[in-house]
C-alpha atoms as a PDB file:
ATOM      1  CA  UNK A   1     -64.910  27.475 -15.555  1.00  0.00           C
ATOM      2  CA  UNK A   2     -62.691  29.993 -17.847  1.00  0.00           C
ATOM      3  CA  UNK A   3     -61.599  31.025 -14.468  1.00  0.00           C
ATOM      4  CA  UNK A   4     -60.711  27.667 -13.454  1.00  0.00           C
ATOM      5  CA  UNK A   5     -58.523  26.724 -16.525  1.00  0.00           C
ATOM      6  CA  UNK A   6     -57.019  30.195 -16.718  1.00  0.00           C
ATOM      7  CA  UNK A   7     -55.334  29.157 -12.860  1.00  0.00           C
ATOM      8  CA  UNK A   8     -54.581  25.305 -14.247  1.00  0.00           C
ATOM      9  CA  UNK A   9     -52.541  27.072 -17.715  1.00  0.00           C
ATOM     10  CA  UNK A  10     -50.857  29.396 -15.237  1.00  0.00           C
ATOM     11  CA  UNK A  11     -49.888  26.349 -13.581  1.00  0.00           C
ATOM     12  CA  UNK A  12     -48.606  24.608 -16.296  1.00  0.00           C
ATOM     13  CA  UNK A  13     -46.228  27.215 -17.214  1.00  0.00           C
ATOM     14  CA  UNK A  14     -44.966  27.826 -13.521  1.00  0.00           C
ATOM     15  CA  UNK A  15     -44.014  24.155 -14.338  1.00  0.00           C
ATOM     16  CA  UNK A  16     -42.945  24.658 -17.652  1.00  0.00           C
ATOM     17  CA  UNK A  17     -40.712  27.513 -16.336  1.00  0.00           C
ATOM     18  CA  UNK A  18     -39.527  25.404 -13.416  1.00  0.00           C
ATOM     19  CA  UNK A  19     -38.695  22.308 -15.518  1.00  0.00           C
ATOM     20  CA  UNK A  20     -36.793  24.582 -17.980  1.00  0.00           C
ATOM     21  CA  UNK A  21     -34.710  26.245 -15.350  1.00  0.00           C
ATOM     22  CA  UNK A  22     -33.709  23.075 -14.195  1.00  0.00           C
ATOM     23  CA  UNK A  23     -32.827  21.578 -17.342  1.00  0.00           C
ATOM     24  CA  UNK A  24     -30.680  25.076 -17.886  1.00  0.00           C
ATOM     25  CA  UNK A  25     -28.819  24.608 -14.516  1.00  0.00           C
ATOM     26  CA  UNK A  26     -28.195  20.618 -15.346  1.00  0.00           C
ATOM     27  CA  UNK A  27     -26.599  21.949 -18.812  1.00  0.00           C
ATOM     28  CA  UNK A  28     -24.924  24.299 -17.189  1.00  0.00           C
ATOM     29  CA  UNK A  29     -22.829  22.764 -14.538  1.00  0.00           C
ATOM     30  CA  UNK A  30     -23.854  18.965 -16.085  1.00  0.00           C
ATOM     31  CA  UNK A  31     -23.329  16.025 -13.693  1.00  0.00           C
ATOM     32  CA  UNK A  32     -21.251  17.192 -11.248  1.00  0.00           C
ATOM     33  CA  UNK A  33     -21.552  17.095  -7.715  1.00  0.00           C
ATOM     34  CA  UNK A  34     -18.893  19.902  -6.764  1.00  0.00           C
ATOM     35  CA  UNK A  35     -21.437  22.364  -7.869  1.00  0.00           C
ATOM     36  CA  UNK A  36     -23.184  24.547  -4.959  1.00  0.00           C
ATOM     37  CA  UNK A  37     -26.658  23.783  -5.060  1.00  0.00           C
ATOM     38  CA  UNK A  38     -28.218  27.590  -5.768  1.00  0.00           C
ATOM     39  CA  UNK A  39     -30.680  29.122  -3.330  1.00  0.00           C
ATOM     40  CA  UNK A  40     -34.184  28.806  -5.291  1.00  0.00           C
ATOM     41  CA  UNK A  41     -33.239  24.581  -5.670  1.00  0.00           C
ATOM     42  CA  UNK A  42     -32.361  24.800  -1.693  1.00  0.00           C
ATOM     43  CA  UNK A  43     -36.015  26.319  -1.370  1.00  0.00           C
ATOM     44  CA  UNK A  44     -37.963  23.866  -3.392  1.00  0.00           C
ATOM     45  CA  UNK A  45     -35.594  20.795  -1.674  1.00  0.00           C
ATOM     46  CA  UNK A  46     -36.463  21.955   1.526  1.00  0.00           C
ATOM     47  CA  UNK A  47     -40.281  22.580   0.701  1.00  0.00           C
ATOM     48  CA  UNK A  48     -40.815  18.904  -0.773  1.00  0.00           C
ATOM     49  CA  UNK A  49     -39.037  17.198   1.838  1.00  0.00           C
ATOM     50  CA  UNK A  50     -41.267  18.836   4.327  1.00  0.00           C
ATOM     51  CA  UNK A  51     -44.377  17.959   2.286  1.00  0.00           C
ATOM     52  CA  UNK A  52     -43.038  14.776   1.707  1.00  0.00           C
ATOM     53  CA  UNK A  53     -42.984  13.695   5.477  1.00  0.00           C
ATOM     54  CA  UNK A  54     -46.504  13.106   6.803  1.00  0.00           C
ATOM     55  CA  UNK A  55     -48.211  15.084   9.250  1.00  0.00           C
ATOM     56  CA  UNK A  56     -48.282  12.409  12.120  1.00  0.00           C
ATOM     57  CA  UNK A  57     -44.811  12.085  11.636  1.00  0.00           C
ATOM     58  CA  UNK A  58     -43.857  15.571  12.056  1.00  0.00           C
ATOM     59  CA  UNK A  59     -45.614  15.590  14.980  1.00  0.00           C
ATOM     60  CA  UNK A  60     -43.984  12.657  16.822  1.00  0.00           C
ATOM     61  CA  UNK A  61     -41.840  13.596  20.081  1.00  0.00           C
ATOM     62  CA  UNK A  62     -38.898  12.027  21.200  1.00  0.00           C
ATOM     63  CA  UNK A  63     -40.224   8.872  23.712  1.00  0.00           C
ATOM     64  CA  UNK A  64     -36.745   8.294  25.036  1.00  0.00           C
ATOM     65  CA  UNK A  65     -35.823  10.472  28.256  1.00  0.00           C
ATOM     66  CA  UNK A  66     -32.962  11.538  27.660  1.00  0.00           C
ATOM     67  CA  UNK A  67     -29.919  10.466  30.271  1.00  0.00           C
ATOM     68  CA  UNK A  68     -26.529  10.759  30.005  1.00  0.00           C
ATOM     69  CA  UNK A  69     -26.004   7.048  29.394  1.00  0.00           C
ATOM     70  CA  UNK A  70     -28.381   7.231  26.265  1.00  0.00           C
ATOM     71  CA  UNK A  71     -25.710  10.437  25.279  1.00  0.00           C
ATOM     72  CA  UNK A  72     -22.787   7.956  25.839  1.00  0.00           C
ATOM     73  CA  UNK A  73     -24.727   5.552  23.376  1.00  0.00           C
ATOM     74  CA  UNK A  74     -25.986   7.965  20.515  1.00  0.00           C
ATOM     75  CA  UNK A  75     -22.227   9.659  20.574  1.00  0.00           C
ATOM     76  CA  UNK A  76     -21.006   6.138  19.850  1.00  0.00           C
ATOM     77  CA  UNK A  77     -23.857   5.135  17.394  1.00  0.00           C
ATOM     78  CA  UNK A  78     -22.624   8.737  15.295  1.00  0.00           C
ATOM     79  CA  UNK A  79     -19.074   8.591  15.675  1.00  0.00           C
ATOM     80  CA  UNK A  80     -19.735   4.824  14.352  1.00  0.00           C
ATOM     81  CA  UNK A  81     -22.290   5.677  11.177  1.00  0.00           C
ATOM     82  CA  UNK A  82     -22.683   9.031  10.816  1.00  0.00           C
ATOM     83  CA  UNK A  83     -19.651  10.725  11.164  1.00  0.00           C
ATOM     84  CA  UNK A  84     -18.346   9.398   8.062  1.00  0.00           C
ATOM     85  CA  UNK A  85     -20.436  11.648   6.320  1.00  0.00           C
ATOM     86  CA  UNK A  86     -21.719  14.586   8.927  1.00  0.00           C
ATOM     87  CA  UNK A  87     -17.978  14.706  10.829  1.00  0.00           C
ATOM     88  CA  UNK A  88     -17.858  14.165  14.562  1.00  0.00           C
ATOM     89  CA  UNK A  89     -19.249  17.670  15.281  1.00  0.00           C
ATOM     90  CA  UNK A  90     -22.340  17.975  12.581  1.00  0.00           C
ATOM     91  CA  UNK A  91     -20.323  20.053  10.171  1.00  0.00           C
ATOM     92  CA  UNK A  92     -20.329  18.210   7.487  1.00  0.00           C
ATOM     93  CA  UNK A  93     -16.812  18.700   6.534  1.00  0.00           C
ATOM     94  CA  UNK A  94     -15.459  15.786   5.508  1.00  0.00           C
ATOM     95  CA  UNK A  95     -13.729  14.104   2.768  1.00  0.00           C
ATOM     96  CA  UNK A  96     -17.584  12.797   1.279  1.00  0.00           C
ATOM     97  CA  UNK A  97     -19.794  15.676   2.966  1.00  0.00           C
ATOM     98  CA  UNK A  98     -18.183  17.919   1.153  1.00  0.00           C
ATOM     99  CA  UNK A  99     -18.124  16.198  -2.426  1.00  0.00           C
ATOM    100  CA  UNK A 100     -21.603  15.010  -2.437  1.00  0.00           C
ATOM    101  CA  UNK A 101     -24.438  16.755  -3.801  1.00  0.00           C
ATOM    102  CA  UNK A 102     -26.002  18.474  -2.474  1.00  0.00           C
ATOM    103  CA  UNK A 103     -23.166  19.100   0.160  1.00  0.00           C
ATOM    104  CA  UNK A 104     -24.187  17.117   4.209  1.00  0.00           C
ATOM    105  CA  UNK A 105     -25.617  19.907   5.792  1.00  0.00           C
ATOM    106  CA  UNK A 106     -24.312  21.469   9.067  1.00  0.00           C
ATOM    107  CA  UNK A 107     -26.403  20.082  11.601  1.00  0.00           C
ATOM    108  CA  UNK A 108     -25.497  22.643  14.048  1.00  0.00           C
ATOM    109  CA  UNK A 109     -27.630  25.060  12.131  1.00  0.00           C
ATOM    110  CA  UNK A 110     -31.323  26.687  12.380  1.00  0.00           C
ATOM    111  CA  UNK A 111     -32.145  25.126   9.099  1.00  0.00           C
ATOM    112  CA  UNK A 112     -31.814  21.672  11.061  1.00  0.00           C
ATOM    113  CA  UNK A 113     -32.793  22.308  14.587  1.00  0.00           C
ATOM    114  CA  UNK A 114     -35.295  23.704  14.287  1.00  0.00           C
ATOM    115  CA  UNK A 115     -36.700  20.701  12.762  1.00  0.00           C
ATOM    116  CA  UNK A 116     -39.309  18.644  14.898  1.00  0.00           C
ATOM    117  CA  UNK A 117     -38.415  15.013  16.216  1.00  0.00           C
ATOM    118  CA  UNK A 118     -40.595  13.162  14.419  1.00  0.00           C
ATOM    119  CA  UNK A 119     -39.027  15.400  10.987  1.00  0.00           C
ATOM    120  CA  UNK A 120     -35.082  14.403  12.174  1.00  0.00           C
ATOM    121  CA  UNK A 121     -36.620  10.715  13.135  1.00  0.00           C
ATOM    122  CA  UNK A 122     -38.241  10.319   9.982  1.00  0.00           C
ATOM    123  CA  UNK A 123     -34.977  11.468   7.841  1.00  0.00           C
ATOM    124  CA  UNK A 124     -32.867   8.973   9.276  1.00  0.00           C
ATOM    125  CA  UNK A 125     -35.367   6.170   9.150  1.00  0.00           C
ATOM    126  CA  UNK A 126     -36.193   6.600   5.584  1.00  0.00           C
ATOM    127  CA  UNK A 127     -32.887   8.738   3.883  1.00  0.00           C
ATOM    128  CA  UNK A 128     -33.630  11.660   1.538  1.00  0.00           C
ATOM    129  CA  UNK A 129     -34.176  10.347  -2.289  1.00  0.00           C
ATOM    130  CA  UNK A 130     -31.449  11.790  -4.676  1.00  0.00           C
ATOM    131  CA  UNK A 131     -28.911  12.761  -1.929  1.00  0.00           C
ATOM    132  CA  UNK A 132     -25.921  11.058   0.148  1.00  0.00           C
ATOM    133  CA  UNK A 133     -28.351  10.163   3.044  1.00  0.00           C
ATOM    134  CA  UNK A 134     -29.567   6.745   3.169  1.00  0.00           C
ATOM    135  CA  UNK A 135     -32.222   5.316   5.434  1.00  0.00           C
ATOM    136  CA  UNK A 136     -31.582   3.732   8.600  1.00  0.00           C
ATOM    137  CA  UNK A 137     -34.517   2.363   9.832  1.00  0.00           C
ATOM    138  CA  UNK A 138     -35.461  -0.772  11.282  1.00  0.00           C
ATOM    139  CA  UNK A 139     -38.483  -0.949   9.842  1.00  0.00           C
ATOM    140  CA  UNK A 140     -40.938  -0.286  13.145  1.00  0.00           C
ATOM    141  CA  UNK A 141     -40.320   3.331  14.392  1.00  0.00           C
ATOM    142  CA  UNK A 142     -41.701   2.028  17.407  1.00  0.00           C
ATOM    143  CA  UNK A 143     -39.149  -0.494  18.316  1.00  0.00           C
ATOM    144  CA  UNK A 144     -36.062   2.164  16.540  1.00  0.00           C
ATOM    145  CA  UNK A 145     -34.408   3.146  19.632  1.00  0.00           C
ATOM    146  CA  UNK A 146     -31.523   3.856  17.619  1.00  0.00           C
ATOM    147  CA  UNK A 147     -32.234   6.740  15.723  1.00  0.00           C
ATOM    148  CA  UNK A 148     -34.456   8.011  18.477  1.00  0.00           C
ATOM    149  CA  UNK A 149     -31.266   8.232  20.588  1.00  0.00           C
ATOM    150  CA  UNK A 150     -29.670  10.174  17.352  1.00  0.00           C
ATOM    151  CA  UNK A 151     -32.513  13.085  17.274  1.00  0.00           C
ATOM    152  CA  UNK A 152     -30.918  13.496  20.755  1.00  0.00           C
ATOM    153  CA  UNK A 153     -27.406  13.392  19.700  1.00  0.00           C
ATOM    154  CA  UNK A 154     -28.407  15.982  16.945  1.00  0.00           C
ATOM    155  CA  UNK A 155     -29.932  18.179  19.522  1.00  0.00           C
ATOM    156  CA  UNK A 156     -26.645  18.176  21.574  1.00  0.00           C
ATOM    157  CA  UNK A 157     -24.410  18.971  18.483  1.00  0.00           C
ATOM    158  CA  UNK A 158     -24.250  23.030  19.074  1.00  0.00           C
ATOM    159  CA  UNK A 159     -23.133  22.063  22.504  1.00  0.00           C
ATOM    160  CA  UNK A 160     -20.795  19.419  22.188  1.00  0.00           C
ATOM    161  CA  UNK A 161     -17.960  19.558  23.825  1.00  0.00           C
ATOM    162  CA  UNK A 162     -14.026  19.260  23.246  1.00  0.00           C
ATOM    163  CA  UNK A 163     -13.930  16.208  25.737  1.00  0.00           C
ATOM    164  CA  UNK A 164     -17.093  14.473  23.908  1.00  0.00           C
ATOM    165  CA  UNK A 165     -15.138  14.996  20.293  1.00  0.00           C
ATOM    166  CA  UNK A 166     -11.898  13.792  21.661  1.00  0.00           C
ATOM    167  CA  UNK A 167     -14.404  10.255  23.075  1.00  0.00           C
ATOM    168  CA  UNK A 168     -15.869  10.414  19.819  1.00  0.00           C
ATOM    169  CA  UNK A 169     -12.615  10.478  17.656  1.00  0.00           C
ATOM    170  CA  UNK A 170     -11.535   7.258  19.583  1.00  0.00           C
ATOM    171  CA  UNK A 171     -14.860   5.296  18.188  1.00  0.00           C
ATOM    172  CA  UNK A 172     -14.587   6.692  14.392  1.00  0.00           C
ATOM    173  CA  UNK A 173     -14.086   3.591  12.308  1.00  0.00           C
ATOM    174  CA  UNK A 174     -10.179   3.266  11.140  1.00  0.00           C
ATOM    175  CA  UNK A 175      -8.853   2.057   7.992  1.00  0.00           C
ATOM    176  CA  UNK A 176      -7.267  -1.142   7.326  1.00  0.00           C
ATOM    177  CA  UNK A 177      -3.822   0.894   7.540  1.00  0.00           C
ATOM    178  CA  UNK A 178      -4.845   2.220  11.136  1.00  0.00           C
ATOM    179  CA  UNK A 179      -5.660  -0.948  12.403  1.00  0.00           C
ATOM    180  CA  UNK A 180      -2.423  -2.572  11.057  1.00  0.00           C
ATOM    181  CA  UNK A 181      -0.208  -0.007  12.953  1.00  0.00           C
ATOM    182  CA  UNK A 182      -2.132  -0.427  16.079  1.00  0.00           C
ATOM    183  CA  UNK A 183      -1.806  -4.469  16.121  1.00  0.00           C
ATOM    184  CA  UNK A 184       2.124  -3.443  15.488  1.00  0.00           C
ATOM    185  CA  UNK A 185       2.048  -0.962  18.143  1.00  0.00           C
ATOM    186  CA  UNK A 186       0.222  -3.410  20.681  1.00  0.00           C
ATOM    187  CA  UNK A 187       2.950  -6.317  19.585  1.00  0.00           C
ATOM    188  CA  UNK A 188       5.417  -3.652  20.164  1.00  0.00           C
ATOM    189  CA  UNK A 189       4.002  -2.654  24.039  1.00  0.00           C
ATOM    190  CA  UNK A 190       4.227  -6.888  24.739  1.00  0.00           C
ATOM    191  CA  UNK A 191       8.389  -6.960  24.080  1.00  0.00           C
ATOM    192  CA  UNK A 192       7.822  -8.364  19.883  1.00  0.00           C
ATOM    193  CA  UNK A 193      11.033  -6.802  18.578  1.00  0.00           C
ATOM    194  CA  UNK A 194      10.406  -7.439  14.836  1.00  0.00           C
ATOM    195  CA  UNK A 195       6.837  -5.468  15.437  1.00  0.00           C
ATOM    196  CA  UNK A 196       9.120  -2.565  16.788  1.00  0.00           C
ATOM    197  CA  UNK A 197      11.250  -2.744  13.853  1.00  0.00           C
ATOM    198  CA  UNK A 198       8.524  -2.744  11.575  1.00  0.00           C
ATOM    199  CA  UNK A 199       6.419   0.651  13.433  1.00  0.00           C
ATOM    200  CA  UNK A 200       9.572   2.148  13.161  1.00  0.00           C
ATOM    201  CA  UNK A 201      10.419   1.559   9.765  1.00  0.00           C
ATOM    202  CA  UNK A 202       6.726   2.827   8.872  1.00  0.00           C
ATOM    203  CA  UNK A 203       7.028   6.335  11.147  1.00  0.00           C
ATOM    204  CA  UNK A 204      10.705   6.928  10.388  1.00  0.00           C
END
């Protein structure tokens, strides 16, 4: 019994300690989310998410065979919704990727392939609390062909290749601004002087 309650006050210091290192790192760089997250909060992130996703879900393999018409679609479906975030190749380096916190990871990297299907399904059907990435799921993993095609996509990403970014660049979404010089451009290609006179006013 002594021995017993000499483990559960060990514990409750280890969390004593932990919540008071915490609190020193939120004083210390406050609420900011340019701050690096530091390599013992990477640990414990990366230890409860995996304890957070349950067992028959790590275990889960991809169902969909993978064909390069299901590559076409999940290279669309990112360049679409993810690429905001992740960029086109999995870096991460983009305008919000890299001012979030923590930071969009590279997905290129060990720390993320190495990840089981059912781990990278389960992420992107239910987001990560506290972070950037929200949850995508339909609701029935079974019938979430979607992200299944994704976990492929993800797989890919060390391999992609300078043809599939230059595809993938053409399906990023554009801003109101892009899509106004592009209607100008197309009036332009069909004889509309006035939309020539107005592209060229805007590039010159």
């Amino acid at each position: 019994m002594k021995k017993f309650c000499g483990i559960l006050f060990l514990g409750f210091l280890a969390t004593l300690a932990l919540l008071g290192w915490f609190g020193y790192q939120s004083y210390s760089t406050g609420f900011s989310a340019k701050a690096e997250p530091n390599q013992l909060e990477i640990f414990f992130a990366r230890q409860l998410r995996y304890l957070a996703i349950p067992l028959e879900n790590r275990r889960l393999r991809n169902p969909l065979p993978l064909t390069q018409e299901l590559m076409k679609d999940a290279r669309a479906h990112f360049a679409d919704h993810c690429a905001t975030c992740h960029a086109n190749n999995g870096s991460g380096q983009t305008a919000i990727g890299k001012n979030v916190y923590p930071k969009a990871p590279d997905l290129r990297l060990r720390e993320t392939q190495t990840m089981s299907d059912g781990e990278l399904f389960f992420i992107i059907q239910n987001g990560i609390r506290f972070t950037a990435m929200p949850a995508w799921g339909t609701g029935d993993p079974a019938k979430d062909s979607g992200s299944w095609q994704l976990v492929h996509f993800i797989r890919h990403l060390p391999s992609l290749t300078e043809e599939e970014l230059q595809e993938m660049k053409s399906l990023n979404p554009k801003t109101k601004k892009e899509l106004e010089e592009e209607a100008m451009f197309e009036q332009f290609l069909q004889g509309d002087d006035a939309a020539a006179a107005g592209a060229g006013a805007h590039h010159h």
